[in-house]
PDB file of N, CA and C in Angstrom:
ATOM      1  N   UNK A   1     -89.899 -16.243  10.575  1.00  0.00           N
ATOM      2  CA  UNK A   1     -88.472 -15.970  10.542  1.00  0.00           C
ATOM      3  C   UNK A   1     -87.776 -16.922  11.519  1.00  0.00           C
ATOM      4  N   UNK A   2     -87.035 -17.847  10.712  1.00  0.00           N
ATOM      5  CA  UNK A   2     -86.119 -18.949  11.708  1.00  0.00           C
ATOM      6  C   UNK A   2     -84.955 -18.246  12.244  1.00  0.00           C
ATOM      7  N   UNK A   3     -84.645 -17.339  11.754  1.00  0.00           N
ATOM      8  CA  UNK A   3     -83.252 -16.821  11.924  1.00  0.00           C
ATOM      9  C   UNK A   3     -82.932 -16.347  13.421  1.00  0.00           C
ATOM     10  N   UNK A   4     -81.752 -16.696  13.946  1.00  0.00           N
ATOM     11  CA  UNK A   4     -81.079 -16.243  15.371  1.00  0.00           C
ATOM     12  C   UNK A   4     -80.020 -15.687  15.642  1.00  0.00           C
ATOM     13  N   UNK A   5     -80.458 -14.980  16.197  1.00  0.00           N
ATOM     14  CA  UNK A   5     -79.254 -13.039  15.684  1.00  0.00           C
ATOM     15  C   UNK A   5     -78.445 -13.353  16.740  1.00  0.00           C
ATOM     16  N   UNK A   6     -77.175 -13.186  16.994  1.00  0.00           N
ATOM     17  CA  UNK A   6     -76.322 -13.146  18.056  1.00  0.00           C
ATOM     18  C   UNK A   6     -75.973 -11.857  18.205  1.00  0.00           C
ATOM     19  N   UNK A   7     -75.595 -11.752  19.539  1.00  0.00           N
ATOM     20  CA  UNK A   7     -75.039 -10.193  19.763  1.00  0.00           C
ATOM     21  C   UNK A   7     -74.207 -10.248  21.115  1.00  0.00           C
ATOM     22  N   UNK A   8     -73.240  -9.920  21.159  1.00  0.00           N
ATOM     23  CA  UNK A   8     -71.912 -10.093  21.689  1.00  0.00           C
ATOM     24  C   UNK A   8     -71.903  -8.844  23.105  1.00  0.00           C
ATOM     25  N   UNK A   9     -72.084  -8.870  24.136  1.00  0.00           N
ATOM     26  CA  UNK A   9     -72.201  -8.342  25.259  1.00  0.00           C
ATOM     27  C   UNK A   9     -71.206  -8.266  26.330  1.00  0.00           C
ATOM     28  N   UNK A  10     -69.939  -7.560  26.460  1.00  0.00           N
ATOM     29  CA  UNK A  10     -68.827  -7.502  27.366  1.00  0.00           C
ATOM     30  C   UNK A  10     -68.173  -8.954  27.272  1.00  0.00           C
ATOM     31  N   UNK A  11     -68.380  -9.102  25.645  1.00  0.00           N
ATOM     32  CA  UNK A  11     -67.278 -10.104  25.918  1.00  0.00           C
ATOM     33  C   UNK A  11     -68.318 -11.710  25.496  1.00  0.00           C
ATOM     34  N   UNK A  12     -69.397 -11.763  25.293  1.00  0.00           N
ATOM     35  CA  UNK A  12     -69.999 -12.819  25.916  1.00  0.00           C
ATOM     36  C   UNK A  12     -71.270 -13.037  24.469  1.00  0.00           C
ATOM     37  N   UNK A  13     -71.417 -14.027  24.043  1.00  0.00           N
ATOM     38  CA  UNK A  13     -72.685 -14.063  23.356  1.00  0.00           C
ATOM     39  C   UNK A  13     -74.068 -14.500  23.401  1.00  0.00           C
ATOM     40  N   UNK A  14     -74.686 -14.013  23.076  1.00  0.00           N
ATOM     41  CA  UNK A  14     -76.073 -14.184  23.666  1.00  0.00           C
ATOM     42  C   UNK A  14     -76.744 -14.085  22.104  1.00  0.00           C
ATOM     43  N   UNK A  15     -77.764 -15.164  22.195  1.00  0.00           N
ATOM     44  CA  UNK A  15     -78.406 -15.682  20.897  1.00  0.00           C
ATOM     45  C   UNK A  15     -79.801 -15.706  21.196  1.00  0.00           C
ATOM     46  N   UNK A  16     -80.902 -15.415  20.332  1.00  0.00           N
ATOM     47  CA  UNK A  16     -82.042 -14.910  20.130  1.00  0.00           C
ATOM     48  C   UNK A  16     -82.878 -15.407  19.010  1.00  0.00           C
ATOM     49  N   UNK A  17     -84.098 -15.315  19.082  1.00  0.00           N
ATOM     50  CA  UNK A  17     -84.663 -15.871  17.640  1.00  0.00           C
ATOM     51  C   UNK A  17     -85.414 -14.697  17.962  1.00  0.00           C
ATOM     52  N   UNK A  18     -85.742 -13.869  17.442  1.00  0.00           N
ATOM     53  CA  UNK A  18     -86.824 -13.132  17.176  1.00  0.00           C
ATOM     54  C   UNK A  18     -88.330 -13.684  16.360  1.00  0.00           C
ATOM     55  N   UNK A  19     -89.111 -12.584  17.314  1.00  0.00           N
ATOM     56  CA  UNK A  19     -90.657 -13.563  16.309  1.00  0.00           C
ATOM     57  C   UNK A  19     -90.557 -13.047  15.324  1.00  0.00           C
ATOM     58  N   UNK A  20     -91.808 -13.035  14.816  1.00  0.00           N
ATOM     59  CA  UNK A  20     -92.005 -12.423  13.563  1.00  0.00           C
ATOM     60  C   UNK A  20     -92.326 -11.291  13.028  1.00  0.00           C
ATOM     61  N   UNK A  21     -92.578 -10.475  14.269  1.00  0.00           N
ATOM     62  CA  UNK A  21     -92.963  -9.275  14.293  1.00  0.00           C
ATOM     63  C   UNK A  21     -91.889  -8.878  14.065  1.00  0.00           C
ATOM     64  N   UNK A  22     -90.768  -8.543  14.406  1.00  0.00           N
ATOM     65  CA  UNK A  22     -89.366  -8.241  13.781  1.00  0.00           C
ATOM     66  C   UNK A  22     -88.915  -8.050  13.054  1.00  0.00           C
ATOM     67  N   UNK A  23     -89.506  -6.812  12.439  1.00  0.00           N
ATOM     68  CA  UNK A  23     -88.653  -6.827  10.804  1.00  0.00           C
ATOM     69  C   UNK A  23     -87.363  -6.970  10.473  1.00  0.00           C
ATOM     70  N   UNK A  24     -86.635  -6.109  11.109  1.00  0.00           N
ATOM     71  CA  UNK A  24     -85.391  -5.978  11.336  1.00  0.00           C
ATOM     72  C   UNK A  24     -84.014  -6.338  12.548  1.00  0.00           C
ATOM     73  N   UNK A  25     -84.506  -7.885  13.165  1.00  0.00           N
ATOM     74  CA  UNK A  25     -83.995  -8.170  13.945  1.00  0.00           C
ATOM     75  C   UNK A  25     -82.172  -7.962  14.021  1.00  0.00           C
ATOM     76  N   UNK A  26     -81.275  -7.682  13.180  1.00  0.00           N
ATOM     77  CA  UNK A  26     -79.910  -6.650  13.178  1.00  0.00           C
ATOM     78  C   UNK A  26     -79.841  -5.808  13.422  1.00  0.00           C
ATOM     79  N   UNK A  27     -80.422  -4.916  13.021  1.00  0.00           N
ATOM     80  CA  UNK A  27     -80.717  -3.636  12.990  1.00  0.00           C
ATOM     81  C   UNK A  27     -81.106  -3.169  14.836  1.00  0.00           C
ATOM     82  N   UNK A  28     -81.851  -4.063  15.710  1.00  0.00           N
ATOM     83  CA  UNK A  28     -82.516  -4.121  16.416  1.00  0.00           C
ATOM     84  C   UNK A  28     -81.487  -4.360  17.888  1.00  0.00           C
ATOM     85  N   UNK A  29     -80.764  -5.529  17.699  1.00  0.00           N
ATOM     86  CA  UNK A  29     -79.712  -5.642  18.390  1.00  0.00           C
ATOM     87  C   UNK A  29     -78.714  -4.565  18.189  1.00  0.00           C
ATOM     88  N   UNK A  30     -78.627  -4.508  17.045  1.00  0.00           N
ATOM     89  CA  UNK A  30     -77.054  -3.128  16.888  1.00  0.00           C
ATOM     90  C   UNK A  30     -77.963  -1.454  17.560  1.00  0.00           C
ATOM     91  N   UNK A  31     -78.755  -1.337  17.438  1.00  0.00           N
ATOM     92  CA  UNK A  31     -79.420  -0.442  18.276  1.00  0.00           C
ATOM     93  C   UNK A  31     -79.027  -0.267  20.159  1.00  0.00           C
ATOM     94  N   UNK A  32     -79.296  -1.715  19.952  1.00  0.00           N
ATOM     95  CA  UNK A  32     -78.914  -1.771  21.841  1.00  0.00           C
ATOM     96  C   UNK A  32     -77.493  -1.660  22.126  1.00  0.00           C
ATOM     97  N   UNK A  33     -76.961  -2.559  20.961  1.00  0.00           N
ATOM     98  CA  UNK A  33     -75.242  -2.255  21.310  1.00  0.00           C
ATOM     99  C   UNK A  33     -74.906  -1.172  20.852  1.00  0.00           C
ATOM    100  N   UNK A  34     -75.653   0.186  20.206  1.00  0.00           N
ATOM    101  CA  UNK A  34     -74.695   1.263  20.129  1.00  0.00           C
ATOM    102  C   UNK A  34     -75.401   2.088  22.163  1.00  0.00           C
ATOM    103  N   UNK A  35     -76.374   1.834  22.692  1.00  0.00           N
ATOM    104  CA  UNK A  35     -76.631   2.559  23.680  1.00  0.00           C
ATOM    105  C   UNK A  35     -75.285   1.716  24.939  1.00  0.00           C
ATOM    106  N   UNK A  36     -75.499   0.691  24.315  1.00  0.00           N
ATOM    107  CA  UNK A  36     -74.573   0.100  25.537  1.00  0.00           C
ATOM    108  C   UNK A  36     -73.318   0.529  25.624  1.00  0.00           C
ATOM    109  N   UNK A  37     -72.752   0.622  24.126  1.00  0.00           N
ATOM    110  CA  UNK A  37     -71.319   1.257  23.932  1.00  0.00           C
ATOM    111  C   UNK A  37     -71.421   2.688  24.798  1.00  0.00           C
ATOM    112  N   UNK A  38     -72.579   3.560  24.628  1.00  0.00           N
ATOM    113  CA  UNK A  38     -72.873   4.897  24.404  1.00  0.00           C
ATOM    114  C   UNK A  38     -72.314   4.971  26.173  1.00  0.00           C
ATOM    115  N   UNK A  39     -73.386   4.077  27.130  1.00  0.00           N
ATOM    116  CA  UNK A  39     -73.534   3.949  28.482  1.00  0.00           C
ATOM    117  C   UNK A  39     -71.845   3.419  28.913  1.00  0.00           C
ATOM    118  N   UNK A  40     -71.328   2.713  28.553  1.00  0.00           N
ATOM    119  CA  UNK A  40     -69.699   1.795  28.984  1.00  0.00           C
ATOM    120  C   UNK A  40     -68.920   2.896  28.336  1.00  0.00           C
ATOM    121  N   UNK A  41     -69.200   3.602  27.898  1.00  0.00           N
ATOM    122  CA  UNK A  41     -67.919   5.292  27.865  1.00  0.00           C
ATOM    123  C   UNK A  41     -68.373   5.733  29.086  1.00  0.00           C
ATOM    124  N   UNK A  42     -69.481   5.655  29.540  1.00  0.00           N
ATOM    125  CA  UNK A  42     -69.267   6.704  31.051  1.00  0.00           C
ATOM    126  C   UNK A  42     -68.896   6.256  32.183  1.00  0.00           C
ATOM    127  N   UNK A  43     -68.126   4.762  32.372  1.00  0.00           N
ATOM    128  CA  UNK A  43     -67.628   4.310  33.544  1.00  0.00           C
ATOM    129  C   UNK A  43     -66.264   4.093  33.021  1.00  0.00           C
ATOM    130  N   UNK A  44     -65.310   4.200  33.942  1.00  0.00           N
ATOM    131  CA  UNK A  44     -63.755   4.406  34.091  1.00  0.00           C
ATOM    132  C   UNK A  44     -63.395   2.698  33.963  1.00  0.00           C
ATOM    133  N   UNK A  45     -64.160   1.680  35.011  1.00  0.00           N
ATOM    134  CA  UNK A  45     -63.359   0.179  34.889  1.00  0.00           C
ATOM    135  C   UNK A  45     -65.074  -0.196  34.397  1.00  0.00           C
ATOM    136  N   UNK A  46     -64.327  -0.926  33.065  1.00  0.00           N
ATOM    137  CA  UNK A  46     -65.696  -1.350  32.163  1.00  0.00           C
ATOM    138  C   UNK A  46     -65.393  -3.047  32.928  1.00  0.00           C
ATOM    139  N   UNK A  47     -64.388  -3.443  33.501  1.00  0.00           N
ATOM    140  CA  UNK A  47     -64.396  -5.141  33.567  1.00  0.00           C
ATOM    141  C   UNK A  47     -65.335  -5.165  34.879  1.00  0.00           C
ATOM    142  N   UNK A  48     -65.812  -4.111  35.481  1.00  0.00           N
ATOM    143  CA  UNK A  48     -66.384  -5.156  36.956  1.00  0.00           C
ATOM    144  C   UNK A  48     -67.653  -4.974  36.360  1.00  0.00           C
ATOM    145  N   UNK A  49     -68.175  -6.406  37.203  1.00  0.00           N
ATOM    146  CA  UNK A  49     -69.427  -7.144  37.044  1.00  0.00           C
ATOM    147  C   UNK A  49     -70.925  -6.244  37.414  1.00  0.00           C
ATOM    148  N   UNK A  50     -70.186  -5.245  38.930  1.00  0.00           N
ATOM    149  CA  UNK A  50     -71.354  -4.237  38.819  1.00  0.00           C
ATOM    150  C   UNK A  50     -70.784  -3.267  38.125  1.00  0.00           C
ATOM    151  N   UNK A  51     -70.294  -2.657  37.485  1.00  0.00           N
ATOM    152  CA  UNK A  51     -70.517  -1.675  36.531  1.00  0.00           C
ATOM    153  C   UNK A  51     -71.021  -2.170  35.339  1.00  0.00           C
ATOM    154  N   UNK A  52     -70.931  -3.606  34.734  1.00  0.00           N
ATOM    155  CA  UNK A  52     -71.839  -4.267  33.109  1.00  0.00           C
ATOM    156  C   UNK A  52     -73.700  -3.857  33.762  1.00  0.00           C
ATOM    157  N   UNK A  53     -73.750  -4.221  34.856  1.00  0.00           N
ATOM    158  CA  UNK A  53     -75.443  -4.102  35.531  1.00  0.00           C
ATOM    159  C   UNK A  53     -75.641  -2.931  35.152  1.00  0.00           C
ATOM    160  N   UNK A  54     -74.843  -1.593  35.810  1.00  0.00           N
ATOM    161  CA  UNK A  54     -75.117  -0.491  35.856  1.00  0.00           C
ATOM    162  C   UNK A  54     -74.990   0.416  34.194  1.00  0.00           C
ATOM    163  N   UNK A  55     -73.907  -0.644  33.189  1.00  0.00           N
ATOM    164  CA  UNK A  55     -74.184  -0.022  32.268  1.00  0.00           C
ATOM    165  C   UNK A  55     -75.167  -0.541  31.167  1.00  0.00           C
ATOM    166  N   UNK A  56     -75.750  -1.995  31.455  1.00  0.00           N
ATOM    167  CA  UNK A  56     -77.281  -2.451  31.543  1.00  0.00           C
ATOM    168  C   UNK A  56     -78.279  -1.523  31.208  1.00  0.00           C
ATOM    169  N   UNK A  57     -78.082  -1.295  32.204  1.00  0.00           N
ATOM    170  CA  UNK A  57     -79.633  -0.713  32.858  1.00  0.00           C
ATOM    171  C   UNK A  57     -79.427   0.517  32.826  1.00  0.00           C
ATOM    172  N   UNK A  58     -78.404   1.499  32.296  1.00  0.00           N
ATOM    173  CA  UNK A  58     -78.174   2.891  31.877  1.00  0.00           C
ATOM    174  C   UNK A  58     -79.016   2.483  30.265  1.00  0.00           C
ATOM    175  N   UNK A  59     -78.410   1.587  29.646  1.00  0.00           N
ATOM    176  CA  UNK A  59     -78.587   1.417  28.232  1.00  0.00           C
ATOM    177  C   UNK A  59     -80.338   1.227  28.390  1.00  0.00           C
ATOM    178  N   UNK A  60     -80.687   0.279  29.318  1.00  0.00           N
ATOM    179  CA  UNK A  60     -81.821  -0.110  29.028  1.00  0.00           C
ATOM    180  C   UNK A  60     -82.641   1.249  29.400  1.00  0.00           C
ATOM    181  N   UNK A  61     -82.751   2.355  30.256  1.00  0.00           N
ATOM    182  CA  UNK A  61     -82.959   3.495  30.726  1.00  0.00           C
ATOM    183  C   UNK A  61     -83.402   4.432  29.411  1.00  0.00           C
ATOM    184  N   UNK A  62     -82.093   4.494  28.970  1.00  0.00           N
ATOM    185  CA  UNK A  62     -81.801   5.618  27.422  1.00  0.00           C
ATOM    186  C   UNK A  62     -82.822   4.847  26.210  1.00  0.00           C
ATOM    187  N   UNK A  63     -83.011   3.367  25.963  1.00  0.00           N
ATOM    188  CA  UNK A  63     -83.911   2.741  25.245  1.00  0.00           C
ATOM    189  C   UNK A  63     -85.481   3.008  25.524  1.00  0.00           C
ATOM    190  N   UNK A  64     -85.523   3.071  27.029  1.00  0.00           N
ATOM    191  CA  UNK A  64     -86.968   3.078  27.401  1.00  0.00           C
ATOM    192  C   UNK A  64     -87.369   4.922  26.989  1.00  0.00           C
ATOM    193  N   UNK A  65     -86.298   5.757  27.175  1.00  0.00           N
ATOM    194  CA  UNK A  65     -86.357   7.238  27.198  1.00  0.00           C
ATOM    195  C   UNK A  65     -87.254   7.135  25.582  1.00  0.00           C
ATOM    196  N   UNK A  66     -86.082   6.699  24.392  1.00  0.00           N
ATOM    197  CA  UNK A  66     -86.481   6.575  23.489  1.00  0.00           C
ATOM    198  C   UNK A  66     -87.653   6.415  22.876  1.00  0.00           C
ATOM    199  N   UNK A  67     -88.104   4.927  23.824  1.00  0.00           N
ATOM    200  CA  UNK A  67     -89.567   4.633  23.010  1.00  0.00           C
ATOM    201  C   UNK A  67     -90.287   5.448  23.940  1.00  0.00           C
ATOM    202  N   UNK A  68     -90.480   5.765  24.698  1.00  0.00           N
ATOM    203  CA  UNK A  68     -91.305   7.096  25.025  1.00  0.00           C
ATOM    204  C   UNK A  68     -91.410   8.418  24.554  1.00  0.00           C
ATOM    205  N   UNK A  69     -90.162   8.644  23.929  1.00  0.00           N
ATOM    206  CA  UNK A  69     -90.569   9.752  23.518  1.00  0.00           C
ATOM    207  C   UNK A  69     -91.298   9.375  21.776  1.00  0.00           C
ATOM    208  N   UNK A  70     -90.789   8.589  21.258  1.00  0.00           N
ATOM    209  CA  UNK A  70     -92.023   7.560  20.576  1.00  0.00           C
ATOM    210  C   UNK A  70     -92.883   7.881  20.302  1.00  0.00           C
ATOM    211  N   UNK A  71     -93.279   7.338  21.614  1.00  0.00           N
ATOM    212  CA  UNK A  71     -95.106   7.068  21.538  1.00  0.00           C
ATOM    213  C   UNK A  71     -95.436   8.354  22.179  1.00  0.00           C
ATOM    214  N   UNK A  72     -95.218   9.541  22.486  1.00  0.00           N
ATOM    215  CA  UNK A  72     -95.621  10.757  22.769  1.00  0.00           C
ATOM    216  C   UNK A  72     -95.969  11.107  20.921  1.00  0.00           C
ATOM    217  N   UNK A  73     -94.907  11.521  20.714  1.00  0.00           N
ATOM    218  CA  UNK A  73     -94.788  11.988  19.311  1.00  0.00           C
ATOM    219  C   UNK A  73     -95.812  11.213  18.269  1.00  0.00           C
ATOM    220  N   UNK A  74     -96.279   9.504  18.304  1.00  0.00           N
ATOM    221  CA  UNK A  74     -97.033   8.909  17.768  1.00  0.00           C
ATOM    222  C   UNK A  74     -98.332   9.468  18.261  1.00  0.00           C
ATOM    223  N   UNK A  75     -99.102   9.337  19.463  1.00  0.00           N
ATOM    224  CA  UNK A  75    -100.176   9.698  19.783  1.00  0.00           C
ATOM    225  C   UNK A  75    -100.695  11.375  19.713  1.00  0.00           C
ATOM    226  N   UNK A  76     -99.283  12.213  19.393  1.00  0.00           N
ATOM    227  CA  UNK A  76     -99.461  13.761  19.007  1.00  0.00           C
ATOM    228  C   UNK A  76    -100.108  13.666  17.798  1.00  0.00           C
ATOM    229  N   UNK A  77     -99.086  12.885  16.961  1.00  0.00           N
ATOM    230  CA  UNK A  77     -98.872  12.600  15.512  1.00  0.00           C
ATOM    231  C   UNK A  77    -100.979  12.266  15.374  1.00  0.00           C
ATOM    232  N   UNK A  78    -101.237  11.378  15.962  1.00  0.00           N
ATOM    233  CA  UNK A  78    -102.719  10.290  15.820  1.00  0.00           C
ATOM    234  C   UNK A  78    -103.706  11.639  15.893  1.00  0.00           C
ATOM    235  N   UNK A  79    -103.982  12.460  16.912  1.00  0.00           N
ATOM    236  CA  UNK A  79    -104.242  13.462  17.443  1.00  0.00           C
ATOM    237  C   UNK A  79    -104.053  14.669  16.324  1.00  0.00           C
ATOM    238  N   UNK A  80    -103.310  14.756  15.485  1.00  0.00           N
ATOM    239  CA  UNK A  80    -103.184  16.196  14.608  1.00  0.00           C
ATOM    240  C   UNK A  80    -104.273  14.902  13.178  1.00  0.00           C
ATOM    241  N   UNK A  81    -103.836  14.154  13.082  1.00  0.00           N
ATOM    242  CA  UNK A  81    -104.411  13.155  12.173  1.00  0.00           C
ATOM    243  C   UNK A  81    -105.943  13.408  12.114  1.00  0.00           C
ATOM    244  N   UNK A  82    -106.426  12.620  13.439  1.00  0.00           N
ATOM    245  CA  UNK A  82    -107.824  13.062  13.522  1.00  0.00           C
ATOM    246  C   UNK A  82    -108.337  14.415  13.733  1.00  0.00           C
ATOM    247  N   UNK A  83    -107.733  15.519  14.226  1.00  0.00           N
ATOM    248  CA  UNK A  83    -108.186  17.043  14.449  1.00  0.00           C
ATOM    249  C   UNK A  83    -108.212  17.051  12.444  1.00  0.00           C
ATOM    250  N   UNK A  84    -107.670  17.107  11.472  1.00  0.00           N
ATOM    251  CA  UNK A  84    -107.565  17.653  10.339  1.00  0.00           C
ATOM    252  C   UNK A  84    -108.463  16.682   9.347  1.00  0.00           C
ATOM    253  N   UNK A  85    -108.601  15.136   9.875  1.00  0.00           N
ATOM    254  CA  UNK A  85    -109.745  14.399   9.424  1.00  0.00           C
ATOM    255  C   UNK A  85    -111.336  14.778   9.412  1.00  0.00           C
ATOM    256  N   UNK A  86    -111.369  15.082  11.168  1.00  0.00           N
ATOM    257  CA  UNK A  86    -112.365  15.612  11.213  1.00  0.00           C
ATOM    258  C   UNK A  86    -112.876  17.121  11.002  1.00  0.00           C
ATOM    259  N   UNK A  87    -112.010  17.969  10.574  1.00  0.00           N
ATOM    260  CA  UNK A  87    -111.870  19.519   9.577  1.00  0.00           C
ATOM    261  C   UNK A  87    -112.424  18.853   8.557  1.00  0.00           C
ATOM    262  N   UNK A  88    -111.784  18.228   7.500  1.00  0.00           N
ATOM    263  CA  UNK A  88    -112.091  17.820   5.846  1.00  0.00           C
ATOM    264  C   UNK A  88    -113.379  16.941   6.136  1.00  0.00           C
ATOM    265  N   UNK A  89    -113.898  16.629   6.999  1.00  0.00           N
ATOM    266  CA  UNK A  89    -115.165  15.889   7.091  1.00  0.00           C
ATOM    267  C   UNK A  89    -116.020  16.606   7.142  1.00  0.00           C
ATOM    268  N   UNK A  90    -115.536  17.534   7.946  1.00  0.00           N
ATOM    269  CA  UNK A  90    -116.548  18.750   7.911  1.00  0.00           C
ATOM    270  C   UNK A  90    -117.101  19.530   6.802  1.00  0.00           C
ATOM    271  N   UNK A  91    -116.102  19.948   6.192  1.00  0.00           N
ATOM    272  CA  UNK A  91    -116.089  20.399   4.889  1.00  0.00           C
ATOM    273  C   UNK A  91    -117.138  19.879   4.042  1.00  0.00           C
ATOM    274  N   UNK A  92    -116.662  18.980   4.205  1.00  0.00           N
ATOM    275  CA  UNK A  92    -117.064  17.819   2.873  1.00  0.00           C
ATOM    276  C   UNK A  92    -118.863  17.765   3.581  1.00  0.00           C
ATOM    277  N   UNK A  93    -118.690  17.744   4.404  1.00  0.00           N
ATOM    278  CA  UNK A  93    -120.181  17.490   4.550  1.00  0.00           C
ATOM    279  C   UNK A  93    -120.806  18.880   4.336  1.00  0.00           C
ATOM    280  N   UNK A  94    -120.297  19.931   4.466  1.00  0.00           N
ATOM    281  CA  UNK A  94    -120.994  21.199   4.631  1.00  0.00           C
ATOM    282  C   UNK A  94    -120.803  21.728   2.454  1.00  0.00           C
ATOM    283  N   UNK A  95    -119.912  21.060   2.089  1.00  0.00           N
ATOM    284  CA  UNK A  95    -120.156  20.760   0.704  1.00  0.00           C
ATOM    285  C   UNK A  95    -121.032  20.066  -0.185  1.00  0.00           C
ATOM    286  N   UNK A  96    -121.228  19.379   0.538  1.00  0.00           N
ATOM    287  CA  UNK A  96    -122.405  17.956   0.190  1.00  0.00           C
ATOM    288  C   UNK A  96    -123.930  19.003  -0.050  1.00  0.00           C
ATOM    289  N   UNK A  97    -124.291  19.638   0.943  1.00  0.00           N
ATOM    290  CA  UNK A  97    -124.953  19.992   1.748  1.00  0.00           C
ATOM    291  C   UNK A  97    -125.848  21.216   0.757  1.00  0.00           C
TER     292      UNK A  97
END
């Protein structure tokens, strides 16, 4: 994927190539800019330079929350997978049998 997504940050653009792992590199940026929007409603003066940091790193905070709760839910998810794999294996072998 040659393609280079821009995404517009207090004003400012910032350009990217994503690899290839990226399916959805739009989709991906507009993700961050809805947390950033989400984070720049909770400060009163959005123009100073430390409040863009602080609403940064609020956004980046609420993103990291996200993929953690993620990969909790994935490795639950992996975990009920194999508990019910290894049930029907059982089975199956005590069917065989």
């Amino acid at each position: 994927m040659n393609e280079i997504i821009t995404i517009d940050l207090f004003g400012e653009e910032f350009r990217f190539r994503p690899d290839n792992q990226v399916e959805n590199p739009k989709e991906v940026a507009q993700y961050l800019k809805s947390h950033i929007k989400e984070a720049e409603n909770m400060f009163q003066n959005k123009t100073s330079g430390k409040n863009q940091i602080a609403i940064l790193l609020l956004a980046a905070m609420n993103v990291s929350k996200d993929f953690h709760e993620l990969k909790v839910q994935y490795t639950d998810l992996e975990k009920e997978i194999d508990n019910k794999l290894s049930f029907l294996i059982e089975k199956i072998d005590k069917g065989i049998e």
